[in-house]
Protein backbone atom coordinates (compact mmCIF):
# COMPACT_ATOMS: atom_id res chain seq x y z
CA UNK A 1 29.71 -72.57 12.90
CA UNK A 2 30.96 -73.83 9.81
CA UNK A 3 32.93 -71.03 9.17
CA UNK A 4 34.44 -71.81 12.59
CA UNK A 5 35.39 -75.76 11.31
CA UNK A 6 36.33 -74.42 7.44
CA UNK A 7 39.90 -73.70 8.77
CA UNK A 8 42.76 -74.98 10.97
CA UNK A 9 41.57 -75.14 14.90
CA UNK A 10 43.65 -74.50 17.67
CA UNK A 11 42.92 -75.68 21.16
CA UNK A 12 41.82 -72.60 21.49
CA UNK A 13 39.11 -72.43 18.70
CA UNK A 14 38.07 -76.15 19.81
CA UNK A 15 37.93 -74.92 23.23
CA UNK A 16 35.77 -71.99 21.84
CA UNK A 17 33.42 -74.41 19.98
CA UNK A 18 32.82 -76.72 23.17
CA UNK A 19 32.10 -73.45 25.10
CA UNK A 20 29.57 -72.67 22.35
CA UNK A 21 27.91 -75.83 22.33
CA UNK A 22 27.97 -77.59 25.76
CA UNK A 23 25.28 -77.70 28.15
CA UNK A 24 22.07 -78.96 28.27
CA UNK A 25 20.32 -75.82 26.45
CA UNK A 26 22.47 -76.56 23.51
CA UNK A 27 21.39 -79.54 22.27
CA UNK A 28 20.41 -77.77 18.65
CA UNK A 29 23.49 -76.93 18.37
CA UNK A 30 25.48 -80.04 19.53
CA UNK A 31 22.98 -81.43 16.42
CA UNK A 32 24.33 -78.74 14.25
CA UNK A 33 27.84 -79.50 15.07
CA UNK A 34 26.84 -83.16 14.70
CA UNK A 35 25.77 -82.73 11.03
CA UNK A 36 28.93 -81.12 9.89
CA UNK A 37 30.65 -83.83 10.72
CA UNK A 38 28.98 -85.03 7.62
CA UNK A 39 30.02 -82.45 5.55
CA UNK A 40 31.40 -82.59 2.06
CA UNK A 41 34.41 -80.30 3.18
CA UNK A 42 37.11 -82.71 4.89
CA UNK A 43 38.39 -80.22 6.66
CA UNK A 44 34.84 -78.97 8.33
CA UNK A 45 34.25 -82.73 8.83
CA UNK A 46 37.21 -83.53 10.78
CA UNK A 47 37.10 -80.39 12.61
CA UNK A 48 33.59 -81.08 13.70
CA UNK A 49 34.64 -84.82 14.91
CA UNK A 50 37.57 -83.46 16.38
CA UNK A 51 35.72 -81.19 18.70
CA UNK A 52 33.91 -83.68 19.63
CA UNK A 53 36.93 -85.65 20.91
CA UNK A 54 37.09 -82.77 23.50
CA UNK A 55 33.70 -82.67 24.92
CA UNK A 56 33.50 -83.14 28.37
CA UNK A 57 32.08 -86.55 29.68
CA UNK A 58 28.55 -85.18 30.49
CA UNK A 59 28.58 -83.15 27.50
CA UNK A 60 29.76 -86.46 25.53
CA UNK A 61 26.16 -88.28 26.68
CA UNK A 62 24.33 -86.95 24.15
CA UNK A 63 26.19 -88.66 21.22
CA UNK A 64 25.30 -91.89 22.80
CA UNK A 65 21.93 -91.54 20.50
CA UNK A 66 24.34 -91.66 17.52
CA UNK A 67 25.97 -94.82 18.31
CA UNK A 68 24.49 -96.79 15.85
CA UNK A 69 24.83 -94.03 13.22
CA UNK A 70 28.87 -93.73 14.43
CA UNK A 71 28.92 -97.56 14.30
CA UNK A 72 27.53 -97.52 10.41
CA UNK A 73 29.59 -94.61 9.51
CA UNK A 74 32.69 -96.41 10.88
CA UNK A 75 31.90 -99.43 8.59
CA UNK A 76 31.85 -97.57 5.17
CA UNK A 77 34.24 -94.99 6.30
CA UNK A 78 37.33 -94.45 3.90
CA UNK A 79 39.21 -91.40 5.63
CA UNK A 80 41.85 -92.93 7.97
CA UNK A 81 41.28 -89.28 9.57
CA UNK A 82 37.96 -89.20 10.35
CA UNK A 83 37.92 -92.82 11.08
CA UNK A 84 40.17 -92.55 13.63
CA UNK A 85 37.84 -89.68 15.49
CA UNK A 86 34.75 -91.27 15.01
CA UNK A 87 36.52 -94.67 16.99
CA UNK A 88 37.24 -92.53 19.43
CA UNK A 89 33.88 -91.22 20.24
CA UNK A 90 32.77 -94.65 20.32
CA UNK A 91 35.32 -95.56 23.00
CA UNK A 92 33.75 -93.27 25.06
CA UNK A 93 30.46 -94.71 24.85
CA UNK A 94 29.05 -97.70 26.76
CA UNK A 95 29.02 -100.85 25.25
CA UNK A 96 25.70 -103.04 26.77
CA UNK A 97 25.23 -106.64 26.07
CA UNK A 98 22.37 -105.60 24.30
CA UNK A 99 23.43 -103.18 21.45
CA UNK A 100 26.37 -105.09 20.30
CA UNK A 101 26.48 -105.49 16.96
CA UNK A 102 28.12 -108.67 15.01
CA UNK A 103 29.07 -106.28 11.95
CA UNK A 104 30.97 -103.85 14.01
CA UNK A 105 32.74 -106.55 16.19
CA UNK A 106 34.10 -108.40 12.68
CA UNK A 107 35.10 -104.88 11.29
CA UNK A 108 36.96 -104.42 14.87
CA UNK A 109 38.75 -107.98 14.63
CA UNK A 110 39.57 -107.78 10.92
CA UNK A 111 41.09 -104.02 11.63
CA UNK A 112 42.95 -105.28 14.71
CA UNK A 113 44.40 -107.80 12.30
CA UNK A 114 45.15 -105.90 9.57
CA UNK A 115 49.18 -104.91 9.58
CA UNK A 116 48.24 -102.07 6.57
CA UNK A 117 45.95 -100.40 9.15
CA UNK A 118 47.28 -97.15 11.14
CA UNK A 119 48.41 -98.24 14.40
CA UNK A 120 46.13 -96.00 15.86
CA UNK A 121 42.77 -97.36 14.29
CA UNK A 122 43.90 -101.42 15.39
CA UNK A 123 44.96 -100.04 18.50
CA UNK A 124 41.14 -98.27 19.10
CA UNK A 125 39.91 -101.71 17.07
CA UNK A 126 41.84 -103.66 20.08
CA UNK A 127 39.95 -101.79 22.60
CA UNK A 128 36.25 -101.77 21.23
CA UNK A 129 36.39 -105.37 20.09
CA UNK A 130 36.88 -105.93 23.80
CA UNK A 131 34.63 -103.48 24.77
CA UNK A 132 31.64 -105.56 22.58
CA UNK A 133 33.03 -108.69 23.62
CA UNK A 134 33.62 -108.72 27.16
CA UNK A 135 30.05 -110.48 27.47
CA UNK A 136 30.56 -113.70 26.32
CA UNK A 137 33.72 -115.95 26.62
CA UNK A 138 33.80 -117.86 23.66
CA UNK A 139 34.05 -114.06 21.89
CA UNK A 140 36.49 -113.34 24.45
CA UNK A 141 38.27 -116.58 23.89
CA UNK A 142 38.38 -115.65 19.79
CA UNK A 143 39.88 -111.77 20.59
CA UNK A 144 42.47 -113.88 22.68
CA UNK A 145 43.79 -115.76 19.28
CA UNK A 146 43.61 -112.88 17.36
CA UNK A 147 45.56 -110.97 19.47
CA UNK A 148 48.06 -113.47 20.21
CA UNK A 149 48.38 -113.97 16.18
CA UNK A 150 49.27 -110.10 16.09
CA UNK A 151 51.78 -110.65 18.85
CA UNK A 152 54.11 -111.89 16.24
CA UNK A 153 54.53 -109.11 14.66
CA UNK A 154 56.48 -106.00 15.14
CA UNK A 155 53.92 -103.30 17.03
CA UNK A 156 54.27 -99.92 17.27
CA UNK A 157 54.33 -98.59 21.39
CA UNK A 158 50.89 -97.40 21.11
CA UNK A 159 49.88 -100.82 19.42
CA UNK A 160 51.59 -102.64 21.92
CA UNK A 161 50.17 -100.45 25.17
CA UNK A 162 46.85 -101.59 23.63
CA UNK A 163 47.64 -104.89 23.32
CA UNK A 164 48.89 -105.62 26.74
CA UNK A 165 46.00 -103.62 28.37
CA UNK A 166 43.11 -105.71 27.20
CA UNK A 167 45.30 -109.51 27.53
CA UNK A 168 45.61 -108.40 31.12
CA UNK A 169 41.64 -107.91 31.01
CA UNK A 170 41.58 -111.25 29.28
């Protein structure tokens, strides 16, 4: 499989890949795929992430026992790239009153913040900070400042879609 990742994917090879590992018999391999992501090659790290921003939604439960792991990688994470993947898995995960975690909603709020962020990663950061704070309205209160601080400022469309998508949850 790494061969697979080592190169540039088309939808095709990603398609290919899901094929490969999907299903409920696969879970070795979905584990295999998983660890790649962890890889010392960028490329077969992103790759491997970036597959796994095309697995179908029933296919997608079994990273939900790597949400803590996705949470912690997210936190030390340095590559914008694979940052912005590994957000993206976690948007597809559920959020429970119980697992939320104060480290990863301060990461989300000071991302959101941050104008020298990608658009992309404040616009996921907008999302999951309401995502983990939906549960309590003096959190939800807080995400309200902070995004009417941001409103200030010039936002990209994408920025701006997420913006006005979680105020009108607000």
């Amino acid at each position: 499989m790494k061969s697979l990742l080592s190169h540039r994917l088309s939808m095709d090879g990603i398609n290919e890949i899901c094929l490969l590992v999907q299903g409920e018999q696969n879970h070795s391999l979905k584990e295999q795929l998983y660890q790649l992501t962890l890889d010392n090659d960028r490329r077969v790290a992103v790759n491997a992430l970036w597959v796994f921003t095309h697995f179908a939604l029933a296919d997608n439960e079994w990273l939900y026992a790597k949400h803590d792991q996705l949470i912690d990688r997210c936190l030390m994470e340095q590559d914008t790239t694979k940052l912005r993947l590994m957000l993206n898995l976690l948007l597809r995960q559920p959020f429970t009153e119980e697992d939320i975690r104060t480290d990863f909603i301060d990461f989300c709020l000071m991302r959101l913040a941050d104008p020298k962020s990608p658009y992309a990663i404040r616009a996921q950061c907008i999302k999951l900070a309401y995502e983990q704070m939906r549960y309590w309205p003096e959190l939800l209160n807080e995400l309200r400042q902070t995004l009417n601080m941001i409103s200030c400022e010039p936002l990209s469309p994408g920025l701006r879609s997420a913006w006005r998508q979680v105020m009108k949850k607000l």
